[in-house]
C-alpha atoms as a PDB file:
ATOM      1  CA  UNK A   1     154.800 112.476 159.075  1.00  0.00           C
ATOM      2  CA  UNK A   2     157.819 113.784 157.057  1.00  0.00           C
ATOM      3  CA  UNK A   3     157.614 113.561 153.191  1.00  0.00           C
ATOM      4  CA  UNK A   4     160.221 111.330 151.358  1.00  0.00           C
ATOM      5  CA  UNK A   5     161.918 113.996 148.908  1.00  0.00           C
ATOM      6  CA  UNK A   6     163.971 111.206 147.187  1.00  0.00           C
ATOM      7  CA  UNK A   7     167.058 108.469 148.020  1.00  0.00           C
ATOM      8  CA  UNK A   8     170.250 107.577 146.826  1.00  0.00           C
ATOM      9  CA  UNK A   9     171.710 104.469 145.581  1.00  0.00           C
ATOM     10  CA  UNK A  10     175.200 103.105 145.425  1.00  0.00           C
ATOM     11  CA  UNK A  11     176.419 103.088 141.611  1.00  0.00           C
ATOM     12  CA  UNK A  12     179.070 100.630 139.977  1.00  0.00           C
ATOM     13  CA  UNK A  13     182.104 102.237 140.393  1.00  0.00           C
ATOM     14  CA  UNK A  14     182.024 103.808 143.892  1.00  0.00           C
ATOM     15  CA  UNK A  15     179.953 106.692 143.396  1.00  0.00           C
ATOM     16  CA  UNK A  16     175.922 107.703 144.639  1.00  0.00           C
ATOM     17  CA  UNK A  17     173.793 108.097 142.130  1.00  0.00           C
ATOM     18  CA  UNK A  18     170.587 110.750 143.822  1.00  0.00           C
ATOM     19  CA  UNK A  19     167.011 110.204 142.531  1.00  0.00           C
ATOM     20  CA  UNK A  20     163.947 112.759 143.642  1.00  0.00           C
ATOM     21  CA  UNK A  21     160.856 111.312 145.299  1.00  0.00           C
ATOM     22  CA  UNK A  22     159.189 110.247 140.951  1.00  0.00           C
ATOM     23  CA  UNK A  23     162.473 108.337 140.692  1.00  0.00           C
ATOM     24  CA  UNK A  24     164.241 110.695 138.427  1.00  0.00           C
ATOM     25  CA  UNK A  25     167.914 111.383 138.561  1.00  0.00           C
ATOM     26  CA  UNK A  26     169.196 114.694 140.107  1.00  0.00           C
ATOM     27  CA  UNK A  27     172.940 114.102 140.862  1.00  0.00           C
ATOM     28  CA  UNK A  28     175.773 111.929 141.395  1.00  0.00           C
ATOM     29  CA  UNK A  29     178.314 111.896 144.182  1.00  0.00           C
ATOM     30  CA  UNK A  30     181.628 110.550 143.390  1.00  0.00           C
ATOM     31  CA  UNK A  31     184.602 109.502 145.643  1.00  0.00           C
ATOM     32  CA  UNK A  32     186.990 112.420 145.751  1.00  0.00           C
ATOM     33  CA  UNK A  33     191.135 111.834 145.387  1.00  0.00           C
ATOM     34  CA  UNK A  34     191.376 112.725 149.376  1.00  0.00           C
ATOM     35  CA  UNK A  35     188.048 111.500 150.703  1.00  0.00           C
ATOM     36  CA  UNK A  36     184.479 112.901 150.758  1.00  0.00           C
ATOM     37  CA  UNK A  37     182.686 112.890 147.298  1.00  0.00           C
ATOM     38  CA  UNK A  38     182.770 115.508 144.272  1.00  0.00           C
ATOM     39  CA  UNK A  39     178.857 116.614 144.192  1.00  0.00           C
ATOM     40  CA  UNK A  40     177.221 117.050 140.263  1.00  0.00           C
ATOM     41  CA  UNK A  41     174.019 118.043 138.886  1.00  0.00           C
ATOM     42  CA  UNK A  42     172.021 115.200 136.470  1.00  0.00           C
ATOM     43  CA  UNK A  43     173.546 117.304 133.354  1.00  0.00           C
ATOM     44  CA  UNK A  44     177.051 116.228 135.108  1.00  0.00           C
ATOM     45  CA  UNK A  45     178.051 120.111 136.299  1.00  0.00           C
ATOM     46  CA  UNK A  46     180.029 119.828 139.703  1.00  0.00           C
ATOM     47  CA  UNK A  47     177.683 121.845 142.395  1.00  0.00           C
ATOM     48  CA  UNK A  48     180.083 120.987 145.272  1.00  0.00           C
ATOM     49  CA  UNK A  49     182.080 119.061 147.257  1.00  0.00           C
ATOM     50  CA  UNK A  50     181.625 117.014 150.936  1.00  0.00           C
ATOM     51  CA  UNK A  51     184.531 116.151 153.032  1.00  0.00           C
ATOM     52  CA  UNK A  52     184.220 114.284 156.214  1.00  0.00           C
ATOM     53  CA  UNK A  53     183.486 115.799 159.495  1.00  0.00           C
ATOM     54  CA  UNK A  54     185.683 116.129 162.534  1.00  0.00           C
ATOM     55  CA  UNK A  55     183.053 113.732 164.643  1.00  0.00           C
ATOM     56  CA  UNK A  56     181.771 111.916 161.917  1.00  0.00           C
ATOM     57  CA  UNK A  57     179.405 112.831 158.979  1.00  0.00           C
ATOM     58  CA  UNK A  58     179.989 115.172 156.198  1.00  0.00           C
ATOM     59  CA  UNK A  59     180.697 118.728 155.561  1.00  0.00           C
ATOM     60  CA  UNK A  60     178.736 120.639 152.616  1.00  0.00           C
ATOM     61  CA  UNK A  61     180.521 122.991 150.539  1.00  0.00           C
ATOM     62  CA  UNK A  62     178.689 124.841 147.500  1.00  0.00           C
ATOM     63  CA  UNK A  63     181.493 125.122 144.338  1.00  0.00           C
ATOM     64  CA  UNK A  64     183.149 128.290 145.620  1.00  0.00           C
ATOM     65  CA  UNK A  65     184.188 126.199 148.721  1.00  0.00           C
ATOM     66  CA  UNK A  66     181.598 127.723 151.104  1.00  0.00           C
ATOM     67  CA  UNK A  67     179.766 125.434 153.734  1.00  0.00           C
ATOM     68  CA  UNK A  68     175.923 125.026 152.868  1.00  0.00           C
ATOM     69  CA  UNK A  69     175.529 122.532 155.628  1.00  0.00           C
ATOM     70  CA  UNK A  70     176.584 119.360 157.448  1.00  0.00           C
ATOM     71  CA  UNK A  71     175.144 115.706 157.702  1.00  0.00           C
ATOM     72  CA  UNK A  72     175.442 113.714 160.629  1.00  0.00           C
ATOM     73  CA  UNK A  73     174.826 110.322 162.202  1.00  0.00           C
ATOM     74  CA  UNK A  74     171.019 110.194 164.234  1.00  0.00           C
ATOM     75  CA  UNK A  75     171.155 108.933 167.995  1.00  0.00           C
ATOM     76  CA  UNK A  76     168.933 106.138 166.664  1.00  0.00           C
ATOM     77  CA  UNK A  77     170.610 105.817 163.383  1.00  0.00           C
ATOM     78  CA  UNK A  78     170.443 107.202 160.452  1.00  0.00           C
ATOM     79  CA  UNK A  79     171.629 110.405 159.159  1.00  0.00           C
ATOM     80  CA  UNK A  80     170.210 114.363 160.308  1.00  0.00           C
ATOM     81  CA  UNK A  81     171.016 116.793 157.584  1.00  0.00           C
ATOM     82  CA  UNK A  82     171.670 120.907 158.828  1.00  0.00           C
ATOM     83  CA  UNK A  83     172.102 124.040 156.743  1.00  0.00           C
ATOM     84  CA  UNK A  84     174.692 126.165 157.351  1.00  0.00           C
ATOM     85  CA  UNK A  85     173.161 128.020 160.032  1.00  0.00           C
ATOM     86  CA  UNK A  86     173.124 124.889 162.088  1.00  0.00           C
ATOM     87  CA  UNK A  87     168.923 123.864 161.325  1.00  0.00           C
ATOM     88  CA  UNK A  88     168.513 120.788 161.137  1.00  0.00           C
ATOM     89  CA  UNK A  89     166.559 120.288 157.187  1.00  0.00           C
ATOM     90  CA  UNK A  90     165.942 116.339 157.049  1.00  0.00           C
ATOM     91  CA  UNK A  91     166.901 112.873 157.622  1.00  0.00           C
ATOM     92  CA  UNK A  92     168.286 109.945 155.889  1.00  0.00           C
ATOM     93  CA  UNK A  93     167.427 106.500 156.667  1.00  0.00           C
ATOM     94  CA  UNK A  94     168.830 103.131 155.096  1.00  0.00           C
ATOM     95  CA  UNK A  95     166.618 102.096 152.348  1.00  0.00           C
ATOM     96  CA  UNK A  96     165.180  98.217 152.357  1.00  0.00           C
ATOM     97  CA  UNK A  97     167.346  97.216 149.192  1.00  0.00           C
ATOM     98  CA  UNK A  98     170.403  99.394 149.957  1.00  0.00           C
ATOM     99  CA  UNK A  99     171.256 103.042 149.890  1.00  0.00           C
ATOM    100  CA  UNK A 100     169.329 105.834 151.755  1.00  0.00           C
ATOM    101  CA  UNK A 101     165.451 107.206 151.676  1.00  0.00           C
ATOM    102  CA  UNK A 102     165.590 111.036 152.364  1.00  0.00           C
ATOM    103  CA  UNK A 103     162.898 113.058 154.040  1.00  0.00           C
ATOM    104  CA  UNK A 104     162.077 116.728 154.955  1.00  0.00           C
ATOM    105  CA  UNK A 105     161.626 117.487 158.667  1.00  0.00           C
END
C-alpha cells in the first residue's frame, strides 16, 4: 500500500492551497497570467512554476526554469506524478470532499 504524503485543496480565489500528510500547510499554487500555476513555499517564496503539457497534465519547472518533472492523467483516473528523468514518484487521486489525496509509489 502507498503512503498518503499529503493533498491539496482548492482555495477562495482560484489558487491550491498543499497540506502534508499532519494537515499542515506547505505551499500554494496560484493561477499564472498565461495558464499553469506560480508554485510557493508556506513562508510565500515562489519555488516554481507548472505550465500545461502538450497531451495533457502539467510540466514542473524549479525557479531557474528547469523541468523537475511532469504530472499526468492515470489510465484509470487520477493523476501519475514523474521526475525529470521520466520515474514515475506518486499519484494523485480526487479526495471525498474535493481536491486531491497524494501518495508515494
Amino acid at each position: 500500500m502507498n503512503k498518503k504524503e499529503g493533498y491539496s485543496r482548492p482555495g477562495l480565489f482560484g489558487n491550491i492551497n498543499h497540506y502534508d500528510e499532519k494537515g499542515r500547510k506547505t505551499g500554494e499554487s496560484r493561477p499564472g497570467i498565461f495558464g499553469g500555476y506560480v508554485e510557493y513555499d508556506s513562508q510565500g517564496h515562489k519555488t516554481g512554476e507548472s505550465h500545461p503539457g502538450m497531451f495533457g497534465g502539467m510540466n514542473h519547472y524549479d525557479q531557474s526554469g528547469h523541468k523537475k518533472g511532469e504530472s499526468r492523467p492515470g489510465m484509470f483516473g487520477g493523476i501519475n506524478h514523474y521526475d525529470e528523468k521520466g520515474h514515475k514518484t506518486g499519484h494523485s487521486s480526487r479526495g471525498i470532499f474535493g481536491g486531491w489525496n497524494h501518495y508515494d509509489d
